[in-house]
C-alpha atoms as a PDB file:
ATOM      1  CA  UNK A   1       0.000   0.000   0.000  1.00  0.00           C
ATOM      2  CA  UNK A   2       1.403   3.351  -1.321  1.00  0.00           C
ATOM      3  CA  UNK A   3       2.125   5.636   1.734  1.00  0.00           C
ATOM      4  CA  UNK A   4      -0.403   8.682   1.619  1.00  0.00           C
ATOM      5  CA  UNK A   5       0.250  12.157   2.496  1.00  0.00           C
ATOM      6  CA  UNK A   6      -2.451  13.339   4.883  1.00  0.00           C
ATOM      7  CA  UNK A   7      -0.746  16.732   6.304  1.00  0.00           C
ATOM      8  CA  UNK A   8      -1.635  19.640   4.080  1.00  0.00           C
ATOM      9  CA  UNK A   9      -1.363  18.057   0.768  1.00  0.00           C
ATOM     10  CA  UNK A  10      -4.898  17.008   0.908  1.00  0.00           C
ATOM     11  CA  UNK A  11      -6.587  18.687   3.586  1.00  0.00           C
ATOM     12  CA  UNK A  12      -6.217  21.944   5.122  1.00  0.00           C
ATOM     13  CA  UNK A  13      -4.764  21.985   8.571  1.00  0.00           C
ATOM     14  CA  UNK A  14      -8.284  23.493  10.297  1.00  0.00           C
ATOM     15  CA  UNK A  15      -9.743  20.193   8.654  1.00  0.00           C
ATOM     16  CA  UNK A  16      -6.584  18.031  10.926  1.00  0.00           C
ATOM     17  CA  UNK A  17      -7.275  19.811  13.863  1.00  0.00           C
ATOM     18  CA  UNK A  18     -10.839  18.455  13.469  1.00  0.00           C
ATOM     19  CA  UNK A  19     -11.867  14.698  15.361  1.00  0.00           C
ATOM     20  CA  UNK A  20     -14.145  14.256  13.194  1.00  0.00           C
ATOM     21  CA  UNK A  21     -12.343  14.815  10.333  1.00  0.00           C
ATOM     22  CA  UNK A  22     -10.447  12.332  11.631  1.00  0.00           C
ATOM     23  CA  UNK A  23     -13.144   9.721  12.116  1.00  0.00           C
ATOM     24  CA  UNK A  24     -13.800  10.792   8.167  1.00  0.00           C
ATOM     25  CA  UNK A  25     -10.335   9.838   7.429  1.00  0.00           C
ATOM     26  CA  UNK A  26     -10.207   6.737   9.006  1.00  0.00           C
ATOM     27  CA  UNK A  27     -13.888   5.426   8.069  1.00  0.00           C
ATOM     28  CA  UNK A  28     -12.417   5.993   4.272  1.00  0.00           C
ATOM     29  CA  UNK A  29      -9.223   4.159   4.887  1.00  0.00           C
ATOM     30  CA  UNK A  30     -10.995   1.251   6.105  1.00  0.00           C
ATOM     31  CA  UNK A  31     -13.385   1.122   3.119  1.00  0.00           C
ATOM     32  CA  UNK A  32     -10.412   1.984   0.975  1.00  0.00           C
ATOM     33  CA  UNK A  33      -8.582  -1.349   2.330  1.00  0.00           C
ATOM     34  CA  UNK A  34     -11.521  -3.439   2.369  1.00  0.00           C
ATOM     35  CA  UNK A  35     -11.984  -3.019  -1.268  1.00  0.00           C
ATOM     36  CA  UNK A  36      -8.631  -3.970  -2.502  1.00  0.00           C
END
């Protein structure tokens, strides 16, 4: 799995500082694993 830059390249940092932002992160991670 290619590594993914997270930090500013994709989202603003207000959007990092946000939990649930994070929980959004995550959640698409998992679905993004599950499918390959």
């Amino acid at each position: 799995m290619k590594h993914i830059c997270w930090d500013g390249c994709m989202f603003p940092n207000a959007t990092l500082e946000n939990p649930k932002t994070w929980n959004t992160i995550l959640s698409a991670m998992v679905k993004v694993k599950k499918a390959l």
